[in-house]
PDB file of N, CA and C in Angstrom:
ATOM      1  N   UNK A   1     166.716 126.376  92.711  1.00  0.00           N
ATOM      2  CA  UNK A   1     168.098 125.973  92.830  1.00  0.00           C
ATOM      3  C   UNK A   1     168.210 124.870  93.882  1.00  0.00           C
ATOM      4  N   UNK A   2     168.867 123.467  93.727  1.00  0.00           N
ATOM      5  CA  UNK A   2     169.396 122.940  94.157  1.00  0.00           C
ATOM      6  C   UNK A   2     170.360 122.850  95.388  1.00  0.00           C
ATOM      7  N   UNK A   3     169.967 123.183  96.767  1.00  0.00           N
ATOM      8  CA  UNK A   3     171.503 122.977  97.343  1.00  0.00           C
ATOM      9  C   UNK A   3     172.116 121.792  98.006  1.00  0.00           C
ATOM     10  N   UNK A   4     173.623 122.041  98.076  1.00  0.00           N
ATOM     11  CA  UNK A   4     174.240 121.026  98.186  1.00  0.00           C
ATOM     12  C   UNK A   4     174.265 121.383  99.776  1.00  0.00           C
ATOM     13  N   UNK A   5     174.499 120.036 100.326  1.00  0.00           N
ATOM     14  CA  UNK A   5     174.416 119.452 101.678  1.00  0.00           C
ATOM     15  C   UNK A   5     175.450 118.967 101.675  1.00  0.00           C
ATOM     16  N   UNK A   6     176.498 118.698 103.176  1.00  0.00           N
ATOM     17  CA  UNK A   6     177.811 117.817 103.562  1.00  0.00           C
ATOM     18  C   UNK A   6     177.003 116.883 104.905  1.00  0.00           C
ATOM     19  N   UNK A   7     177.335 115.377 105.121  1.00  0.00           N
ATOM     20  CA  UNK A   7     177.074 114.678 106.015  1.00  0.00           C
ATOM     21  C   UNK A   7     175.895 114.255 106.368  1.00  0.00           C
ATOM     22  N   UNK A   8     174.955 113.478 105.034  1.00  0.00           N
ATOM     23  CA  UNK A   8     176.132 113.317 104.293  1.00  0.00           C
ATOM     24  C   UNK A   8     175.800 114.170 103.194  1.00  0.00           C
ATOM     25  N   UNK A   9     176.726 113.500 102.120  1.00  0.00           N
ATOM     26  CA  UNK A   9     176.708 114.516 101.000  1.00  0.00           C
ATOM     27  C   UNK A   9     175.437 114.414 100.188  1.00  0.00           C
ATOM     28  N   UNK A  10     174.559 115.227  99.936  1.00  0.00           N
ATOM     29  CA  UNK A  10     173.556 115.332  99.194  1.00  0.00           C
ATOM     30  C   UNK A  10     173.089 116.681  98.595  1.00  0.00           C
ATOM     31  N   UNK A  11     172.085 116.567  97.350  1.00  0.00           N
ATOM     32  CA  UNK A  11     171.710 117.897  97.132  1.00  0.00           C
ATOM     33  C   UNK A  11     170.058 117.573  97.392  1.00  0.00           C
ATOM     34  N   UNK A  12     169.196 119.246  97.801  1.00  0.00           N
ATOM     35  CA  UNK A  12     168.125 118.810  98.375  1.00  0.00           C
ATOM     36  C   UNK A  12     167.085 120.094  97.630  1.00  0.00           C
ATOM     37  N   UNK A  13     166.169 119.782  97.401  1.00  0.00           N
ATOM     38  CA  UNK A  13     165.152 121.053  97.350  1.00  0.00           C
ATOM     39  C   UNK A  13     163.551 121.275  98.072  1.00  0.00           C
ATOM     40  N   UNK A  14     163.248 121.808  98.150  1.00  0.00           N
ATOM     41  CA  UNK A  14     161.881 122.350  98.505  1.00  0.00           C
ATOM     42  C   UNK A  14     160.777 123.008  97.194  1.00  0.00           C
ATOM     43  N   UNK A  15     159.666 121.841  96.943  1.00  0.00           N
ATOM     44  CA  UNK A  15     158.754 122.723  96.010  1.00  0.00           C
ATOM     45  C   UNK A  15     157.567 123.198  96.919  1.00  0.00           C
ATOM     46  N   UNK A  16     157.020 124.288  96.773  1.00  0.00           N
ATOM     47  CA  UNK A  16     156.191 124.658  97.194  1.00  0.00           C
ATOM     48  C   UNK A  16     154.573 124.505  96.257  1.00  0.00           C
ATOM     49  N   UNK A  17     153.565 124.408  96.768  1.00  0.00           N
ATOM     50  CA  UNK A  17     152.214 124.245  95.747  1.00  0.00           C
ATOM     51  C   UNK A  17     151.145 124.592  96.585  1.00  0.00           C
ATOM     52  N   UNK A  18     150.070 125.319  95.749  1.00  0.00           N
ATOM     53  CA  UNK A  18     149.138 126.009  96.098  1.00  0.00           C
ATOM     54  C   UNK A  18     148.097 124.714  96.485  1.00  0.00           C
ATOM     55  N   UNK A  19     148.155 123.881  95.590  1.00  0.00           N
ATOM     56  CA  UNK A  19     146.602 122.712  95.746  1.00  0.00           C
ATOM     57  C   UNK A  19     147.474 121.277  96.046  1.00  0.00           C
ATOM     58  N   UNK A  20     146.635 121.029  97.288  1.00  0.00           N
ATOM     59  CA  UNK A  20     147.748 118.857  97.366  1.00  0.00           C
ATOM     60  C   UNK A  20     147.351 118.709  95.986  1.00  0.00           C
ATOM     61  N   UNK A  21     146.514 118.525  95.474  1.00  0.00           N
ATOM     62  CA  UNK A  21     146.238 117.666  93.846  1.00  0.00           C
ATOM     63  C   UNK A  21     147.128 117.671  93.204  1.00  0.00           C
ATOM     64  N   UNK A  22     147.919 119.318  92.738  1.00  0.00           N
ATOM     65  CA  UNK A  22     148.778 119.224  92.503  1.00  0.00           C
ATOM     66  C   UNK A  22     149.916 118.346  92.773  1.00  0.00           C
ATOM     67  N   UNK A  23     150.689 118.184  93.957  1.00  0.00           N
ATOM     68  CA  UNK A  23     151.126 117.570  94.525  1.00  0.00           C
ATOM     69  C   UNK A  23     151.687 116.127  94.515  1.00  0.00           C
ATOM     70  N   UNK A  24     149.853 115.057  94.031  1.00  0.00           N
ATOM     71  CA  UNK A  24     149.666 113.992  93.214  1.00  0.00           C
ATOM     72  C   UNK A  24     150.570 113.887  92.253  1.00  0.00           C
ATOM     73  N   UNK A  25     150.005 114.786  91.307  1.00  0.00           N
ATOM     74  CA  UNK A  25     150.239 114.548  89.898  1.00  0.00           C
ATOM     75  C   UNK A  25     151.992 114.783  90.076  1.00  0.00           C
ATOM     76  N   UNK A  26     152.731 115.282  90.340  1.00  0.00           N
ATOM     77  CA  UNK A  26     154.550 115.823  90.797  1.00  0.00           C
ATOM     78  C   UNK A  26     154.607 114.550  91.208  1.00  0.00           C
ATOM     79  N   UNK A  27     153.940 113.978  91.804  1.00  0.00           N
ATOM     80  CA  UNK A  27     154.624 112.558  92.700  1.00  0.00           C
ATOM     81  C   UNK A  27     154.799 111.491  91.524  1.00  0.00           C
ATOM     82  N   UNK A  28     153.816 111.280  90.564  1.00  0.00           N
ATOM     83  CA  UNK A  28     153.384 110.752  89.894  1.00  0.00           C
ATOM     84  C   UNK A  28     154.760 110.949  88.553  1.00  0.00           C
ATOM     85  N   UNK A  29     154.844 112.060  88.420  1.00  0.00           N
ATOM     86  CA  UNK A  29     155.883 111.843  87.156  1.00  0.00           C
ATOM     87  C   UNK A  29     157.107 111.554  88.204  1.00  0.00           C
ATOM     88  N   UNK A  30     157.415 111.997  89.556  1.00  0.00           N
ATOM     89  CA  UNK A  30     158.766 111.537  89.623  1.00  0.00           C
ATOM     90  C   UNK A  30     158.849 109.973  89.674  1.00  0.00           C
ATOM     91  N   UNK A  31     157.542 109.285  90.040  1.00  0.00           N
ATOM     92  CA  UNK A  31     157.880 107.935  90.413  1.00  0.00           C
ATOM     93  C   UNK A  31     158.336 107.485  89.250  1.00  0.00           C
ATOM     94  N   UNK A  32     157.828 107.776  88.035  1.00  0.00           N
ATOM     95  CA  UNK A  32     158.214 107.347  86.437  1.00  0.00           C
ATOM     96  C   UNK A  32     159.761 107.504  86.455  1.00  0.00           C
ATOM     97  N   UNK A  33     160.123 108.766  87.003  1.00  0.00           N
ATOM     98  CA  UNK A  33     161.016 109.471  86.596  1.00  0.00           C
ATOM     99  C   UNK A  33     162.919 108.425  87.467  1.00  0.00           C
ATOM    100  N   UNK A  34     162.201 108.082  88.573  1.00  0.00           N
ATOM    101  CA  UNK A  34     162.828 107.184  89.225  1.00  0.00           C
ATOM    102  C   UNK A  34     163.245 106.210  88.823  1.00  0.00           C
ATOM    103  N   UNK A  35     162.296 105.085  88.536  1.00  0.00           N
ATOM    104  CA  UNK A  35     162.236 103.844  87.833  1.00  0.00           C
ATOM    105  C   UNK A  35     163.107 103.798  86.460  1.00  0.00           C
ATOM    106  N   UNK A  36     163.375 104.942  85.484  1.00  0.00           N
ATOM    107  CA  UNK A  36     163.922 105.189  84.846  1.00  0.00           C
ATOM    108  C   UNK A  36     165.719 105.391  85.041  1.00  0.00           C
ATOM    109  N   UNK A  37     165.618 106.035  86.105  1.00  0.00           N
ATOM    110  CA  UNK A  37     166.955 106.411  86.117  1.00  0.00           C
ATOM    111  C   UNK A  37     167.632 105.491  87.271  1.00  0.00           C
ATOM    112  N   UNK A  38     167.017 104.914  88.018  1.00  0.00           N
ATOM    113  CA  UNK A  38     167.415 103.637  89.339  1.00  0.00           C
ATOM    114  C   UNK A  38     168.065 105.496  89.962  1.00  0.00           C
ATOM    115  N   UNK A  39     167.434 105.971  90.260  1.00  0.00           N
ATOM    116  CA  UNK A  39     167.671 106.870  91.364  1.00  0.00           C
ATOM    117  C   UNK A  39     166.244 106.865  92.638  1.00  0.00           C
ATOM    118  N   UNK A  40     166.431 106.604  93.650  1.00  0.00           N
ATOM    119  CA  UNK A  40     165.702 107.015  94.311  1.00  0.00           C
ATOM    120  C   UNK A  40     165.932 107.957  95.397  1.00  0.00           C
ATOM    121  N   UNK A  41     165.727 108.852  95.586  1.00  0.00           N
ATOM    122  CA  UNK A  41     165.701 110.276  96.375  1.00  0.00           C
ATOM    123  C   UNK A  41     164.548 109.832  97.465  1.00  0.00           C
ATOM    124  N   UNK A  42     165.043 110.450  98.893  1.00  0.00           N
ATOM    125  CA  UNK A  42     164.284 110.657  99.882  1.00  0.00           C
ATOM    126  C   UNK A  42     163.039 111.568  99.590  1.00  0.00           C
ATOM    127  N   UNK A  43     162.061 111.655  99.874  1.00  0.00           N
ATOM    128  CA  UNK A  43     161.251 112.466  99.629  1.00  0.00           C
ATOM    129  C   UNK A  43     160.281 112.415 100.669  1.00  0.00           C
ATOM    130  N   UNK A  44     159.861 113.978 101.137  1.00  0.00           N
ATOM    131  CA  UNK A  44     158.543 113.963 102.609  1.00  0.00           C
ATOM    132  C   UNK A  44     157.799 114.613 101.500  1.00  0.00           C
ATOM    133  N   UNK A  45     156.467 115.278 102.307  1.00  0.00           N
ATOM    134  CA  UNK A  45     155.625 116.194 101.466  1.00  0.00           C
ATOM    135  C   UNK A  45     154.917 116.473 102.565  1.00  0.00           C
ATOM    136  N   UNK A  46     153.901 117.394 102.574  1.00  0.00           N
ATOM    137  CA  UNK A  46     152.905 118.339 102.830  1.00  0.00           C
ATOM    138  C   UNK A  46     151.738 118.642 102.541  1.00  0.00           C
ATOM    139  N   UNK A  47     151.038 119.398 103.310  1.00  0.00           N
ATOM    140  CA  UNK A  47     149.916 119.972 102.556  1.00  0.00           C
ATOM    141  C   UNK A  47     150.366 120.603 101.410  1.00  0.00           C
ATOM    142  N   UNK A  48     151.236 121.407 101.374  1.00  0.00           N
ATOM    143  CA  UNK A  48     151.962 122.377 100.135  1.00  0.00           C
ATOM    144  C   UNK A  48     152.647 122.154  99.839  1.00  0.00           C
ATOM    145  N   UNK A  49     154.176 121.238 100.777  1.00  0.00           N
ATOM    146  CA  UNK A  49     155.245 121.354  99.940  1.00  0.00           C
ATOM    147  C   UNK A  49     155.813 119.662  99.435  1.00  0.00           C
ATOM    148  N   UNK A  50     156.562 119.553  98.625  1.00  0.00           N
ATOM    149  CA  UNK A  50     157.892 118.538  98.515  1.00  0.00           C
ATOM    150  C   UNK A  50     159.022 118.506  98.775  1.00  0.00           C
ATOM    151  N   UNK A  51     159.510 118.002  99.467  1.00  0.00           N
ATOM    152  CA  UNK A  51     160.834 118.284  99.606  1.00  0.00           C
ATOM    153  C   UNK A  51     161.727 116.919  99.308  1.00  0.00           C
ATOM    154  N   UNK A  52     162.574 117.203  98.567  1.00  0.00           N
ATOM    155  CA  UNK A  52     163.561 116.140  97.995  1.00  0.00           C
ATOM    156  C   UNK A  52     164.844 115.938  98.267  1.00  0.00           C
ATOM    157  N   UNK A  53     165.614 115.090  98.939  1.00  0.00           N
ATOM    158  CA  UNK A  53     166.887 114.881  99.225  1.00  0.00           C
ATOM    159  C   UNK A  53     167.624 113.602  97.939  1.00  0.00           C
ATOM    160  N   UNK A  54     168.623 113.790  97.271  1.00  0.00           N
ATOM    161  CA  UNK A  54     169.456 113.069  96.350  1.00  0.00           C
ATOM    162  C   UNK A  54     170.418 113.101  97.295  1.00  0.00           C
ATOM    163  N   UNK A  55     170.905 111.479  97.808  1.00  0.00           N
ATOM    164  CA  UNK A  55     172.142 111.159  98.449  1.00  0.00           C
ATOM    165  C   UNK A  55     173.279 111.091  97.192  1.00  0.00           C
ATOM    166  N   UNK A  56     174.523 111.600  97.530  1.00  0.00           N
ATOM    167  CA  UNK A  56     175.622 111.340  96.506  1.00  0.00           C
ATOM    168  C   UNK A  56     176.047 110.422  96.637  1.00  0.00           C
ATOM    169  N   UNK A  57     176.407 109.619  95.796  1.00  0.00           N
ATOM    170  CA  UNK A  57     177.382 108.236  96.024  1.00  0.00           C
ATOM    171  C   UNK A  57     179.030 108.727  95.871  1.00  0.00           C
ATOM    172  N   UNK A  58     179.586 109.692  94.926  1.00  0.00           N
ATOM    173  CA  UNK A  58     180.840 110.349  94.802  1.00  0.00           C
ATOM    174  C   UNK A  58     180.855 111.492  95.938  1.00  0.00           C
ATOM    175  N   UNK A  59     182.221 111.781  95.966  1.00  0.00           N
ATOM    176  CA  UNK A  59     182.423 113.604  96.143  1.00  0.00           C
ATOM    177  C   UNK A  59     181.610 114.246  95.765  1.00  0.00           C
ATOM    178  N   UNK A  60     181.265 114.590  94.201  1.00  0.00           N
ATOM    179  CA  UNK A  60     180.333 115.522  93.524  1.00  0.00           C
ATOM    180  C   UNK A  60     179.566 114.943  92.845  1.00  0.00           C
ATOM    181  N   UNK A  61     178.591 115.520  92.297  1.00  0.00           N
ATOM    182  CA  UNK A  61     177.415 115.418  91.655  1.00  0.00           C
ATOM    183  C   UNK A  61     177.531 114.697  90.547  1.00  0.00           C
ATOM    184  N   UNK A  62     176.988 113.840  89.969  1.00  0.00           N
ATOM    185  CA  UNK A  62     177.321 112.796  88.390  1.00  0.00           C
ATOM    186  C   UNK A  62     176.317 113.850  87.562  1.00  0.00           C
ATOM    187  N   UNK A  63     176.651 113.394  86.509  1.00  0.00           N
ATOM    188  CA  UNK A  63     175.463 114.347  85.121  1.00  0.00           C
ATOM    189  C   UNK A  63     174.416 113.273  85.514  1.00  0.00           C
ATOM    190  N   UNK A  64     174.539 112.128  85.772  1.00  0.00           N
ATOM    191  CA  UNK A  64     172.904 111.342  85.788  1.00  0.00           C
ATOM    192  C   UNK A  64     172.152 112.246  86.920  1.00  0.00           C
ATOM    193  N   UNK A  65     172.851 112.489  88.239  1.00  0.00           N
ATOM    194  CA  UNK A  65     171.984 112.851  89.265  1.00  0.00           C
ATOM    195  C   UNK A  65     171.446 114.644  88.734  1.00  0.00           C
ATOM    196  N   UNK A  66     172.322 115.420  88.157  1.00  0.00           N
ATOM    197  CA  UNK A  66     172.274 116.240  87.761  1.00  0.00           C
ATOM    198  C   UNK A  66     171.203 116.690  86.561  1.00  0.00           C
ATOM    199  N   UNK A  67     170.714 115.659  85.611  1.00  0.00           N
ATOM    200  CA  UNK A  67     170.036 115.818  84.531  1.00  0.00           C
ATOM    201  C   UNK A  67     168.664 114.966  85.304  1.00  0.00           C
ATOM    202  N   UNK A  68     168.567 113.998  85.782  1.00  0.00           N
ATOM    203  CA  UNK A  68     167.691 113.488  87.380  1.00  0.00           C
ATOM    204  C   UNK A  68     166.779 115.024  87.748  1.00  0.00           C
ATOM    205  N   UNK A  69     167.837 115.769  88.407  1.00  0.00           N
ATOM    206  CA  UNK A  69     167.704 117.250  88.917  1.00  0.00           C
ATOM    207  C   UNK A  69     166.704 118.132  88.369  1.00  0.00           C
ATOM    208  N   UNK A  70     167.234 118.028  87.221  1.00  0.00           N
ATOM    209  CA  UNK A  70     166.985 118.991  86.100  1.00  0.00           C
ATOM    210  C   UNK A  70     165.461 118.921  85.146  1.00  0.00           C
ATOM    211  N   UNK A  71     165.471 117.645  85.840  1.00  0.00           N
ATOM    212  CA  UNK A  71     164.100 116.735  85.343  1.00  0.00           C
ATOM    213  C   UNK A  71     162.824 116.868  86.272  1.00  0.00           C
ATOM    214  N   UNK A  72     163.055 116.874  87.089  1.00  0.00           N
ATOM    215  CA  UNK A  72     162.620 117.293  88.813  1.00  0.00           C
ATOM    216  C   UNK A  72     161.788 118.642  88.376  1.00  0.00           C
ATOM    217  N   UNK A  73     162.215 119.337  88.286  1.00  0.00           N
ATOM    218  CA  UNK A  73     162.561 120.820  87.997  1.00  0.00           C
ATOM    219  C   UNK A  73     161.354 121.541  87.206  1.00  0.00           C
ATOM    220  N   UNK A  74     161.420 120.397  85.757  1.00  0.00           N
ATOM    221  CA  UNK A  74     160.784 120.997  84.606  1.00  0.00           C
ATOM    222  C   UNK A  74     159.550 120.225  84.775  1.00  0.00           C
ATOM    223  N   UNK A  75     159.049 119.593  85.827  1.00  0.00           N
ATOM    224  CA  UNK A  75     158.630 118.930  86.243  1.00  0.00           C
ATOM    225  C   UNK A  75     157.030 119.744  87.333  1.00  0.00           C
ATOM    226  N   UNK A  76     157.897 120.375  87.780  1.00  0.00           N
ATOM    227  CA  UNK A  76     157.277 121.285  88.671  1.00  0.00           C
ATOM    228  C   UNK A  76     156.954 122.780  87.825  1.00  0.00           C
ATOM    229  N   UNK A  77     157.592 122.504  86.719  1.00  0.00           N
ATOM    230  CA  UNK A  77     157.601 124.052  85.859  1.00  0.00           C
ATOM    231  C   UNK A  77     156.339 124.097  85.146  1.00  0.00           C
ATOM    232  N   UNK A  78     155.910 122.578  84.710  1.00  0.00           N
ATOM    233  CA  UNK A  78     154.650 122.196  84.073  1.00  0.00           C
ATOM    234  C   UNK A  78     153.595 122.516  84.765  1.00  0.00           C
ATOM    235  N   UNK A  79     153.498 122.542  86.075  1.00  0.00           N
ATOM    236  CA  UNK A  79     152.075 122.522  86.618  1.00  0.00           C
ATOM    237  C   UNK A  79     151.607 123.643  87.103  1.00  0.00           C
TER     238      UNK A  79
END
Protein backbone atom coordinates (compact mmCIF):
# COMPACT_ATOMS: atom_id res chain seq x y z
CA UNK A 1 0.00 0.00 0.00
CA UNK A 2 0.86 3.31 -0.97
CA UNK A 3 0.91 6.13 1.61
CA UNK A 4 0.01 9.45 1.24
CA UNK A 5 2.30 12.18 2.66
CA UNK A 6 1.32 16.22 3.34
CA UNK A 7 4.37 18.84 2.81
CA UNK A 8 4.70 18.27 0.51
CA UNK A 9 2.08 16.34 -0.91
CA UNK A 10 3.23 12.99 -2.07
CA UNK A 11 2.58 9.28 -2.02
CA UNK A 12 5.61 7.04 -1.01
CA UNK A 13 6.49 3.30 -0.61
CA UNK A 14 9.09 0.98 0.65
CA UNK A 15 10.02 -2.41 -1.30
CA UNK A 16 11.86 -4.65 0.51
CA UNK A 17 14.29 -7.60 -1.36
CA UNK A 18 16.15 -10.46 -0.32
CA UNK A 19 19.15 -10.20 -3.21
CA UNK A 20 20.60 -6.35 -4.56
CA UNK A 21 20.36 -8.23 -8.09
CA UNK A 22 17.13 -8.22 -7.61
CA UNK A 23 17.03 -4.77 -6.99
CA UNK A 24 18.82 -4.11 -10.60
CA UNK A 25 16.44 -5.66 -12.49
CA UNK A 26 13.13 -3.29 -10.36
CA UNK A 27 15.32 -0.34 -11.26
CA UNK A 28 15.49 -1.34 -14.67
CA UNK A 29 11.73 -1.73 -15.50
CA UNK A 30 10.94 1.45 -13.56
CA UNK A 31 13.41 3.47 -15.62
CA UNK A 32 11.30 2.16 -18.79
CA UNK A 33 8.43 2.71 -16.82
CA UNK A 34 9.30 6.50 -16.28
CA UNK A 35 10.30 7.52 -19.66
CA UNK A 36 6.94 6.34 -20.61
CA UNK A 37 4.82 8.11 -18.44
CA UNK A 38 7.22 11.63 -18.01
CA UNK A 39 6.85 10.76 -14.30
CA UNK A 40 9.84 10.82 -12.39
CA UNK A 41 9.67 9.80 -8.67
CA UNK A 42 12.44 10.33 -6.12
CA UNK A 43 13.93 7.18 -5.48
CA UNK A 44 16.98 5.96 -2.71
CA UNK A 45 17.76 2.21 -2.39
CA UNK A 46 19.72 -0.19 -0.32
CA UNK A 47 21.23 -3.21 0.19
CA UNK A 48 17.49 -4.54 0.43
CA UNK A 49 15.28 -1.93 0.04
CA UNK A 50 13.59 0.80 -2.54
CA UNK A 51 12.01 3.33 -1.53
CA UNK A 52 9.91 5.61 -3.77
CA UNK A 53 8.50 9.07 -3.30
CA UNK A 54 5.73 10.45 -6.23
CA UNK A 55 5.51 14.31 -5.68
CA UNK A 56 1.77 15.48 -6.45
CA UNK A 57 1.36 18.27 -8.69
CA UNK A 58 -2.72 18.58 -7.61
CA UNK A 59 -4.46 18.21 -4.18
CA UNK A 60 -4.97 14.48 -5.01
CA UNK A 61 -3.69 11.81 -6.82
CA UNK A 62 -4.32 11.82 -10.96
CA UNK A 63 -5.21 8.14 -12.46
CA UNK A 64 -1.76 8.69 -14.43
CA UNK A 65 0.18 8.83 -11.05
CA UNK A 66 -2.12 6.22 -9.73
CA UNK A 67 -1.94 3.53 -12.63
CA UNK A 68 2.22 4.83 -12.55
CA UNK A 69 1.58 3.26 -8.86
CA UNK A 70 -0.01 0.40 -9.75
CA UNK A 71 2.66 -0.40 -12.25
CA UNK A 72 5.39 -0.03 -9.62
CA UNK A 73 3.66 -2.62 -7.77
CA UNK A 74 3.17 -5.46 -10.30
CA UNK A 75 6.46 -4.78 -10.87
CA UNK A 76 7.86 -5.93 -7.71
CA UNK A 77 5.09 -8.75 -7.75
CA UNK A 78 7.11 -10.32 -10.71
CA UNK A 79 10.28 -10.95 -9.04
Amino acid sequence: MWNERESPLRIEKRFEFEEYSKISKFMEKIEKLCKENDIYPNISFGKNFVSISIFLDNKKISDNEKDFSKDIDKFYLED
